[in-house]
Protein backbone atom coordinates (compact mmCIF):
# COMPACT_ATOMS: atom_id res chain seq x y z
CA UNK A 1 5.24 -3.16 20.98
CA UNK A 2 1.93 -3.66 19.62
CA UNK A 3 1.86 -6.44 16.25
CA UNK A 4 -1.44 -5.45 14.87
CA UNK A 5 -0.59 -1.89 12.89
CA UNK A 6 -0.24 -3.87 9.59
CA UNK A 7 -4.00 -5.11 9.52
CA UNK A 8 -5.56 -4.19 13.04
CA UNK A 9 -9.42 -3.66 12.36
CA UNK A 10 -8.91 -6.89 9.99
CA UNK A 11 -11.27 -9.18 12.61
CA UNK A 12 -14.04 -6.64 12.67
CA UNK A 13 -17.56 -8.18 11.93
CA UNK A 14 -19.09 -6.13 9.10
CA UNK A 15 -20.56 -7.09 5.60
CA UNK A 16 -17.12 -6.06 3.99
CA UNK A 17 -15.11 -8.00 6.62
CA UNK A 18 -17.08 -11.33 5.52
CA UNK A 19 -16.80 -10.88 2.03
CA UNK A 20 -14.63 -13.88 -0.03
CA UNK A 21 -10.29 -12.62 0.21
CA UNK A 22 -10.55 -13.40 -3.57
CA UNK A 23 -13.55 -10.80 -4.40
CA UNK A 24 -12.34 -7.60 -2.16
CA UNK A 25 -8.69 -8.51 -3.81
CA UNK A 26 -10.21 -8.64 -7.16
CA UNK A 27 -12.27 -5.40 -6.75
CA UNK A 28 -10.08 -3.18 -5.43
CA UNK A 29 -6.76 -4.21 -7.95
CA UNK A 30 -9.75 -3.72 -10.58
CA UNK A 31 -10.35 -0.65 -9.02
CA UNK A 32 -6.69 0.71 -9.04
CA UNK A 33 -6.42 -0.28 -12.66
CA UNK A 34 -9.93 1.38 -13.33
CA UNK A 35 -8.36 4.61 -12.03
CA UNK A 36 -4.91 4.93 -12.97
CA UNK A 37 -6.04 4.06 -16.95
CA UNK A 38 -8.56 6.56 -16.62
CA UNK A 39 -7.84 10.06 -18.54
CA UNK A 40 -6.20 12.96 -16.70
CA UNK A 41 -9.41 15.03 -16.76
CA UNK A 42 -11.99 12.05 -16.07
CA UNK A 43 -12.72 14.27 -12.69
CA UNK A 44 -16.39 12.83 -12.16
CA UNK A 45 -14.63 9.55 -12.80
CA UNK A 46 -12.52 10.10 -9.78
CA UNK A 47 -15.01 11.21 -7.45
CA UNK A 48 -17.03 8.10 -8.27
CA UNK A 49 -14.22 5.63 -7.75
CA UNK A 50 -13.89 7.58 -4.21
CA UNK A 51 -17.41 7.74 -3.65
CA UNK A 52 -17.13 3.48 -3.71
CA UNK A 53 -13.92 3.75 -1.38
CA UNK A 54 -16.53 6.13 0.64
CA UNK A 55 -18.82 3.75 1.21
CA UNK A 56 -17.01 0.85 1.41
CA UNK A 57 -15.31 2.32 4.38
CA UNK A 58 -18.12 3.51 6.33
CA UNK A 59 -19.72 -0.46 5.58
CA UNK A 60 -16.43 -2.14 7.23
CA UNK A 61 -16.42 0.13 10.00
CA UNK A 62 -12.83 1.15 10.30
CA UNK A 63 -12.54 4.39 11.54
CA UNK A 64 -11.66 6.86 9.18
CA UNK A 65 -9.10 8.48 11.39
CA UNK A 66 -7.19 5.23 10.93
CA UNK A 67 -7.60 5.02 6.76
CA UNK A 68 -6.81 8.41 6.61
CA UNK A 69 -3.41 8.70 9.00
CA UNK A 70 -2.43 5.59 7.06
CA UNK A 71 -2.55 7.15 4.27
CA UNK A 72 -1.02 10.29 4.38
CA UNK A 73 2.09 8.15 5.54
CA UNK A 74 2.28 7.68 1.64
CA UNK A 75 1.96 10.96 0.42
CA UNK A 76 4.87 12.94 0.94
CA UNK A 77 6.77 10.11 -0.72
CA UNK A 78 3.92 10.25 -3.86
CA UNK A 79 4.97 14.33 -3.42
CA UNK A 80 8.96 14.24 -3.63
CA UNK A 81 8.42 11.91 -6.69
CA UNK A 82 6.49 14.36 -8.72
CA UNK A 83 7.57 17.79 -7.37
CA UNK A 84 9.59 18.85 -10.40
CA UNK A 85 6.86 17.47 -13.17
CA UNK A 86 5.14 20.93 -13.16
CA UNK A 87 8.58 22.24 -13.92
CA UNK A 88 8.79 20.97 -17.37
CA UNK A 89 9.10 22.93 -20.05
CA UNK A 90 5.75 24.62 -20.94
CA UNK A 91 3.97 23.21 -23.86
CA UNK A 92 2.72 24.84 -26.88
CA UNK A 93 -0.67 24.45 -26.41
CA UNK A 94 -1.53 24.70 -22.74
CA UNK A 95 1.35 27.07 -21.88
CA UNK A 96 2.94 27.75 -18.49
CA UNK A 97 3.11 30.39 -15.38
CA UNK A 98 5.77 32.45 -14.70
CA UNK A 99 6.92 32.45 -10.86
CA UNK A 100 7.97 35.65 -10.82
CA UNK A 101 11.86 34.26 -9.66
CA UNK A 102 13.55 34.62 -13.18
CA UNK A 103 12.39 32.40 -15.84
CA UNK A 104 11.27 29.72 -13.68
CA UNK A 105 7.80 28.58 -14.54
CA UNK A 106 5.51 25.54 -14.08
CA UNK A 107 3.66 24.54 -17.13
CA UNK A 108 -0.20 24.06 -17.18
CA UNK A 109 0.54 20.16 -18.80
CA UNK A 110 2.99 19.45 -15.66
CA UNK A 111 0.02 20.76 -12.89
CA UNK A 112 -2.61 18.73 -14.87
CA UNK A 113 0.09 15.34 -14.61
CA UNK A 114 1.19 16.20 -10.90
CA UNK A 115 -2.37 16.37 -9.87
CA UNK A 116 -3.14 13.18 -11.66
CA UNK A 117 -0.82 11.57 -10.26
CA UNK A 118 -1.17 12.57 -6.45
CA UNK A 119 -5.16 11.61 -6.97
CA UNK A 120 -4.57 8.14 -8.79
CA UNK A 121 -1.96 7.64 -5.99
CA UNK A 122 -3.99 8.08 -3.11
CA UNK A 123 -6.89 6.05 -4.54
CA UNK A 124 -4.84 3.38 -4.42
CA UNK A 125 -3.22 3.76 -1.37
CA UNK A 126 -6.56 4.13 -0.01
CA UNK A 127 -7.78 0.86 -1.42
CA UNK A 128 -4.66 -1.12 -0.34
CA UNK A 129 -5.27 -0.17 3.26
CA UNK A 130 -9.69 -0.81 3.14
CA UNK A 131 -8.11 -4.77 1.68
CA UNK A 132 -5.48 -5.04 4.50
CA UNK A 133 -7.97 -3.86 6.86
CA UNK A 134 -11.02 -5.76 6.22
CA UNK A 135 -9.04 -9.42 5.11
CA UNK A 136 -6.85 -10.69 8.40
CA UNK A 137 -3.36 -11.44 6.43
CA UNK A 138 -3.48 -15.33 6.50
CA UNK A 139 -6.85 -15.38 4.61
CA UNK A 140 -5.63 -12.51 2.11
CA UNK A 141 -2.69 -14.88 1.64
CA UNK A 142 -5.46 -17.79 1.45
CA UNK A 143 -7.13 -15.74 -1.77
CA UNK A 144 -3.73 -15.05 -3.45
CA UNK A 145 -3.21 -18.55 -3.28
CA UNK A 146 -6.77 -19.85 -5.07
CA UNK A 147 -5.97 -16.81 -7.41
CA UNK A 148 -3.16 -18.99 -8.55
CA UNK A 149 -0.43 -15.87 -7.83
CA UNK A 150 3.17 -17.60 -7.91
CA UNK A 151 3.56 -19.67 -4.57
CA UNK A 152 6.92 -18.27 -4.23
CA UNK A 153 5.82 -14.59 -4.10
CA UNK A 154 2.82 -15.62 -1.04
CA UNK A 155 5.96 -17.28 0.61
CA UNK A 156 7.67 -14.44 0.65
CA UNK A 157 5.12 -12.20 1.75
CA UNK A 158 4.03 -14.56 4.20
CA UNK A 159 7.98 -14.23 5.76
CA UNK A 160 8.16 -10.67 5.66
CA UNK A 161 4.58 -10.23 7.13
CA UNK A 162 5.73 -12.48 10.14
CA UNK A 163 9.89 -11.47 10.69
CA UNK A 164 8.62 -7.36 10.30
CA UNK A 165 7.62 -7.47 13.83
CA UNK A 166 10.80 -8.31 14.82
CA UNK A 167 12.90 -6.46 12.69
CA UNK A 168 11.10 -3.18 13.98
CA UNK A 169 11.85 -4.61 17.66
CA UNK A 170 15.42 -5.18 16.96
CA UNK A 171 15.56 -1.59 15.37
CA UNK A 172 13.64 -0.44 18.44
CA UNK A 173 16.52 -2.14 20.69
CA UNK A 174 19.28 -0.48 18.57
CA UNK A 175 17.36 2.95 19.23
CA UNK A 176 17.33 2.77 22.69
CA UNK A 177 21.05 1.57 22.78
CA UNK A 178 21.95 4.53 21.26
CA UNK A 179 20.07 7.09 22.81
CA UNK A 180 21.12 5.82 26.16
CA UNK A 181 24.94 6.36 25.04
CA UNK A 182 23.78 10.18 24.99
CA UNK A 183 22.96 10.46 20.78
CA UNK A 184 22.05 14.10 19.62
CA UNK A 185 22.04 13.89 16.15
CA UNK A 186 22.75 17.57 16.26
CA UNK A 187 26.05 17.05 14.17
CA UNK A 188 26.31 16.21 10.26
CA UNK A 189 29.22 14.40 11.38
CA UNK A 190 27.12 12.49 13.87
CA UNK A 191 24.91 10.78 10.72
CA UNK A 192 27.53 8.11 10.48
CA UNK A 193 26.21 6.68 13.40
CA UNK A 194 22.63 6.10 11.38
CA UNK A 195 24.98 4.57 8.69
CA UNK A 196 26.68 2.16 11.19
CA UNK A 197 23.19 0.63 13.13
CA UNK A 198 21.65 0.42 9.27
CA UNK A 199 24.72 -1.83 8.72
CA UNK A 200 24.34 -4.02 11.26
CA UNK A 201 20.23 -4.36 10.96
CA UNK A 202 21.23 -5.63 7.42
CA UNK A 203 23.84 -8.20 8.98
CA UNK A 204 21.18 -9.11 11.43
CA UNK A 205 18.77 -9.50 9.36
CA UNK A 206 21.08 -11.41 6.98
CA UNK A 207 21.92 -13.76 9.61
CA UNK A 208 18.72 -14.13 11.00
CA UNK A 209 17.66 -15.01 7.42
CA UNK A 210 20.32 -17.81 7.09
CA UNK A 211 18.95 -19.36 10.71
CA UNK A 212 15.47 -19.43 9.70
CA UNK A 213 16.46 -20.89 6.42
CA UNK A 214 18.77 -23.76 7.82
CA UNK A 215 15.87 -24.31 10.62
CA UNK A 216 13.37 -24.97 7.78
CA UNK A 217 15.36 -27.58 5.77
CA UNK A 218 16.24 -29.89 8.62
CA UNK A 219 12.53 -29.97 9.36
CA UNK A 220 12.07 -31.24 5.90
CA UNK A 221 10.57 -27.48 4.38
CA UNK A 222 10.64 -28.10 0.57
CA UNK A 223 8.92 -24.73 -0.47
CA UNK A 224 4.81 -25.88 0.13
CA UNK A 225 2.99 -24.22 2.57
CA UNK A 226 0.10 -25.57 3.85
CA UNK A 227 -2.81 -25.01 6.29
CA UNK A 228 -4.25 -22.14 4.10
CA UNK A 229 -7.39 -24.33 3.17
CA UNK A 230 -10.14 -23.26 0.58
CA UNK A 231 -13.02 -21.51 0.55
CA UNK A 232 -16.12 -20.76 -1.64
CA UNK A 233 -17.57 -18.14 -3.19
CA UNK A 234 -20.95 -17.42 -1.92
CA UNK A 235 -23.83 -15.08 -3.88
CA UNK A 236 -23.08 -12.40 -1.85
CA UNK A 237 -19.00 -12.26 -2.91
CA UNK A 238 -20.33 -12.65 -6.62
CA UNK A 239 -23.06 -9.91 -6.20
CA UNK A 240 -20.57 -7.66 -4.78
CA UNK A 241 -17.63 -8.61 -7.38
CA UNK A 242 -20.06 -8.34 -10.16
CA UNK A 243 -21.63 -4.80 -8.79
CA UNK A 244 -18.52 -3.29 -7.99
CA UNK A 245 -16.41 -4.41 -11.85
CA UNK A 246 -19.78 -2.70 -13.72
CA UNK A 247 -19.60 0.15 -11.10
CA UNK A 248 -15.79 0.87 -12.07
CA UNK A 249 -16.77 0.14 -16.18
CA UNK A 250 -19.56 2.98 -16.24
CA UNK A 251 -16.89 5.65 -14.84
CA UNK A 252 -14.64 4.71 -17.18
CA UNK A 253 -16.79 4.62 -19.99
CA UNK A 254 -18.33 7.50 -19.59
CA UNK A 255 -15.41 9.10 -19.91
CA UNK A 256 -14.10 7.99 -23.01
């Protein structure tokens, strides 16, 4: 299987792929935190905060087709969350709209939230992927690190990022192993089977964990990792950090 889905256009050369892991880190969080404190009607707002995900794309040179399928891989999940806030009870004020099935009607207050929320919610799924696309995961690890985040939370994405692979081949192993003993899934009875290989990816994976763990200590693993080095930031990662924060500040103040 290929190992490169997580961050694969992350060794491109473009002016966004050589910018400092702590400035594109620091931009885009500010720029999730811009956008979700923003007000539910701040629409220009939004469209400027995309406008910068716009551009920021088309600098780094990842193809859109990739942002985009990435992203709606989020979205369905973003849409069984909200589904039922338009079904609130209407409001005073904004009132609601009858369905024409019954009583059942979506209030104008649960629309306004459901859209908010599916817009803020792609805006930042959309920046998460332009940061894991443009920053190769060791040196996005590297800039969590000088950002002084908890050195137990970069171990512990540093493990999953490298034992995923494998727990998507071992799933890929159980897969074939039961399609090749003639699987349907055509059955409601047959969905114990799911229940059963889930099982026993969490007991593999359990085990697996205890190996790793026990392989570490003997070699004298006290928690440290090293070989992350440093690095500076340069006037073009300040420029760009500086830009981009009074960029996001305008929107939002112009909206208040």
């Amino acid at each position: 299987m290929k190992h490169d889905f997580l961050d694969k256009y992350s060794n491109l050369d473009s002016p966004v792929h050589r910018l400092d892991a702590r400035a594109k880190i620091i931009t885009f969080l500010g720029l999730i935190i811009f956008c979700v404190s923003s007000p539910p009607d701040a629409y220009w707002a939004f469209i400027g905060y995309g406008l910068f995900l716009v551009l920021a794309g088309a600098l780094s040179r990842v193809p859109p087709g990739h942002i985009l399928k990435s992203s709606l891989v989020v979205i369905p999940f973003v849409i069984l969350v909200a589904a039922f806030i338009p079904f609130l009870k209407p409001d005073h004020i904004g009132g609601g709209y009858n369905l024409g099935i019954g009583e059942l009607t979506v209030s104008r207050s649960g629309l306004i939230v459901f859209e908010n929320v599916l817009v803020k919610s792609y805006l930042a799924v959309i920046s998460v992927i332009l940061l894991s696309s443009t920053t190769p995961f060791p040196r996005l690890l590297r800039g969590f690190e000088q950002l002084k985040v908890p050195k137990l939370m970069i171990m512990l994405a540093s493990f999953a990022y490298r034992y995923l692979f494998l727990l998507i081949e071992e799933i890929e192993r159980m897969k074939r192993a039961r399609d090749a003993r003639v699987y349907r899934g055509r059955w409601l009875w047959q969905a114990k089977v799911i229940g059963q290989m889930i099982g026993s990816l969490f007991l593999k994976s359990y085990e697996r964990g205890e190996r790793i763990y026990v392989a570490m200590t003997s070699r004298g693993f006290t928690g440290e990792i090293v070989g992350f080095g440093k690095t500076k930031f340069q006037t073009k990662d300040v420029l760009f950090l500086v830009f981009a924060l009074l960029y996001f500040t305008f929107l939002r103040m112009e909206m208040i």
